[in-house]
Protein backbone atom coordinates (compact mmCIF):
# COMPACT_ATOMS: atom_id res chain seq x y z
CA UNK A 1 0.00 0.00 0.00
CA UNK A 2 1.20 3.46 -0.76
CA UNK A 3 1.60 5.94 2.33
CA UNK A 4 -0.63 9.09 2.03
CA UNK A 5 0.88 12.27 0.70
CA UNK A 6 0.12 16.04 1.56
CA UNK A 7 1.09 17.14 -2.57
CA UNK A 8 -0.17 20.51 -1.19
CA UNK A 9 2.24 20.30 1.48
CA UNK A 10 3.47 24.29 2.10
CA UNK A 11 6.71 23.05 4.08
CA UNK A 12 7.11 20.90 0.92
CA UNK A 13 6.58 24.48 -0.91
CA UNK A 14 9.02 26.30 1.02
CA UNK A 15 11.69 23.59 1.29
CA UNK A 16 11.70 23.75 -2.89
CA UNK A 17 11.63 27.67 -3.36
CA UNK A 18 14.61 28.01 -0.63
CA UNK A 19 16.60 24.94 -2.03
CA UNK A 20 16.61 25.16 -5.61
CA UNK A 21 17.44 27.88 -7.96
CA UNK A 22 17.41 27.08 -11.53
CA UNK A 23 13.59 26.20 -12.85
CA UNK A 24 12.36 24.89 -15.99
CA UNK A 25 8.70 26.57 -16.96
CA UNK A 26 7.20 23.72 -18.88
CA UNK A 27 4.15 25.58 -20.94
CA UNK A 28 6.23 29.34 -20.94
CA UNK A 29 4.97 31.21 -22.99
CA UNK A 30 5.93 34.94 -24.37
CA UNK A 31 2.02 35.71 -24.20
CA UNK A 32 1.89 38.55 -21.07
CA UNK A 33 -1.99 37.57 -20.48
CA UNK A 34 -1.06 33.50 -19.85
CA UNK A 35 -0.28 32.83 -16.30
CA UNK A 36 3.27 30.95 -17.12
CA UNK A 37 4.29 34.44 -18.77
CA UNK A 38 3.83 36.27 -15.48
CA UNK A 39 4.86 33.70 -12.76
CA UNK A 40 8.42 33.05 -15.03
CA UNK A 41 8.49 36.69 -15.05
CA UNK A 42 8.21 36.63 -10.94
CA UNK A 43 10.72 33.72 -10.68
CA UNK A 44 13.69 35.54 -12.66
CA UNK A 45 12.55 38.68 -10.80
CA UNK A 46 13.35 37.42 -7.56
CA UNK A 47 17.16 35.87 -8.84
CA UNK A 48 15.94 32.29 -9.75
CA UNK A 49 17.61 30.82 -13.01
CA UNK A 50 14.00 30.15 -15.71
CA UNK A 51 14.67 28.21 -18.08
CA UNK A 52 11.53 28.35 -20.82
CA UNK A 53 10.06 24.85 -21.95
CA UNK A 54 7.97 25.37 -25.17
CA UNK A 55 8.72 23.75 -28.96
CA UNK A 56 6.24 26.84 -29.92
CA UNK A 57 8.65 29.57 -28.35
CA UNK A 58 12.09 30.96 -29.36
CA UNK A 59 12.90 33.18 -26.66
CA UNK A 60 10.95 34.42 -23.31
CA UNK A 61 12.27 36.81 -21.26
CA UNK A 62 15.15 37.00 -23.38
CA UNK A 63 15.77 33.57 -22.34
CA UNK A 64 16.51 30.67 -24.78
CA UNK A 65 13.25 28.66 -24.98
CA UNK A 66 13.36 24.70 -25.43
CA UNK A 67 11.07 22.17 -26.84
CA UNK A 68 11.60 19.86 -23.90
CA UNK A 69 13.78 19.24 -21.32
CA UNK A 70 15.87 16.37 -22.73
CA UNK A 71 17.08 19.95 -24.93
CA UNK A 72 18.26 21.77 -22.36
CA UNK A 73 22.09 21.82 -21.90
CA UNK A 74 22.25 23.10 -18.16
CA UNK A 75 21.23 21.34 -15.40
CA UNK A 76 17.37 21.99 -13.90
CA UNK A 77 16.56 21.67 -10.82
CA UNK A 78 12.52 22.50 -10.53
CA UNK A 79 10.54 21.33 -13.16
CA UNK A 80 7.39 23.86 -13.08
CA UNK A 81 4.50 22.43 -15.10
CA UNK A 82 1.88 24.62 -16.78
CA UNK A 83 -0.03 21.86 -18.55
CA UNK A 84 -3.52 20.14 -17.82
CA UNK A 85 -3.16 17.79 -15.46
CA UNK A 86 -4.01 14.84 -18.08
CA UNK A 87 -0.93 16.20 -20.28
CA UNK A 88 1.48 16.08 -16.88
CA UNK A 89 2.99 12.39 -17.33
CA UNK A 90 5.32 12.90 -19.66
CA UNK A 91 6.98 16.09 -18.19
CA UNK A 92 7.58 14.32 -14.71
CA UNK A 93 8.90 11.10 -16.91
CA UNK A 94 11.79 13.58 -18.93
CA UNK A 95 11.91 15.25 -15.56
CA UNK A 96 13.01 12.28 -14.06
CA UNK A 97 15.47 11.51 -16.69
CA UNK A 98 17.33 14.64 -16.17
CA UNK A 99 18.13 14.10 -12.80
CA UNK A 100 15.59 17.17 -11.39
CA UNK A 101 15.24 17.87 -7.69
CA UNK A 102 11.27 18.73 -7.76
CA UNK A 103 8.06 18.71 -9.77
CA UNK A 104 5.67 22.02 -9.23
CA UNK A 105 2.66 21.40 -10.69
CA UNK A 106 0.07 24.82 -11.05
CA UNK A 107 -2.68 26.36 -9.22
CA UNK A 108 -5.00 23.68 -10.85
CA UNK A 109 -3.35 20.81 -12.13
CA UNK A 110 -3.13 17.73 -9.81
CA UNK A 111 -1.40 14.42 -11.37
CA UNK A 112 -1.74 11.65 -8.66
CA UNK A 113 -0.08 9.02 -10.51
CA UNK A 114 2.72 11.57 -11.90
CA UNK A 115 3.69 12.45 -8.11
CA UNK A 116 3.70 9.29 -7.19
CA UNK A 117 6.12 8.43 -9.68
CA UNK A 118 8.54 11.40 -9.12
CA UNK A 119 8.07 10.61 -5.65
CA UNK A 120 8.89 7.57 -6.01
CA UNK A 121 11.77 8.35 -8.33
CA UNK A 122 13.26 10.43 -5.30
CA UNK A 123 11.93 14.37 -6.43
CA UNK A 124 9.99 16.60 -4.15
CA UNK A 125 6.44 17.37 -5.43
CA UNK A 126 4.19 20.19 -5.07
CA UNK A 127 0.62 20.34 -6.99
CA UNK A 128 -1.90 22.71 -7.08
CA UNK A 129 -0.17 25.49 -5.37
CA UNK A 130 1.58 28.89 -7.34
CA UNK A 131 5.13 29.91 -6.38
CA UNK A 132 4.93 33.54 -7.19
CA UNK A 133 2.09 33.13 -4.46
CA UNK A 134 3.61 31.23 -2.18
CA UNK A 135 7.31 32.73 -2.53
CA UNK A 136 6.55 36.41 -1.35
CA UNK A 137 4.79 34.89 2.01
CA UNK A 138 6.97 32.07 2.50
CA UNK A 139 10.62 33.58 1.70
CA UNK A 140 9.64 37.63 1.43
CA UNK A 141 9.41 39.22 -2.23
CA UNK A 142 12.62 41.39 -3.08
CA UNK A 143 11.80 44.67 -5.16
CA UNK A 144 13.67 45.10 -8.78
């Protein structure tokens, strides 16, 4: 039987904003009304390394964007997931691959099975909660 999990857990939350600095935005796009536009905007605001995810994007943020994260030639650490939650699997699979720390999963999109396997596979998970939400309460917002 598999033990319980809190995926919503907010020490879980705070452990993975204050550990882990470089963060792939799976789903960033350059569009300033989608909700990955703003919150990758938030992360590099407050000195975290955002690494776009997106085979539609070239660039966001002036950052290089990547069709997935098998492309990416830097190390991530937080894999931050801005897909439905049916479209999550895969992500937390390539995820795992890379050797990521954690899996953030949006406001909104809850994966059972995918947490249990990065879980499983060793990562910390967080679902359904927003880090440019929970970063300014948890570790204080700095101004630009």
């Amino acid at each position: 039987m598999t033990a319980q999990h809190d995926w919503n857990d907010p020490k879980v939350a705070e452990h993975t904003l204050r550990s882990y600095r470089v963060w792939a935005v799976v789903g960033c796009s350059s569009h300033p009304w989608r909700a990955s536009h703003g919150v990758s905007r938030y992360l590099l605001s407050q000195g975290y390394g955002v690494v776009p995810i997106n085979p539609n994007e070239e660039v966001v943020h002036g950052e290089v964007a990547y069709p997935d994260l098998a492309s990416v030639p830097t190390a991530i650490e937080v894999v931050d997931i801005f897909r439905r939650s049916e479209l999550v699997m895969p992500h937390v699979t390539e995820a795992i691959a890379i050797g990521a720390k954690a899996i953030w999963m949006q406001l909104g999109v809850w994966n059972e099975a995918a947490a249990e396997l990065a879980s499983d596979a060793g990562l910390d998970v967080v679902m359904d909660r927003c880090p440019a939400i929970d970063h300014p309460v948890m570790i204080g917002s700095r101004t630009a």
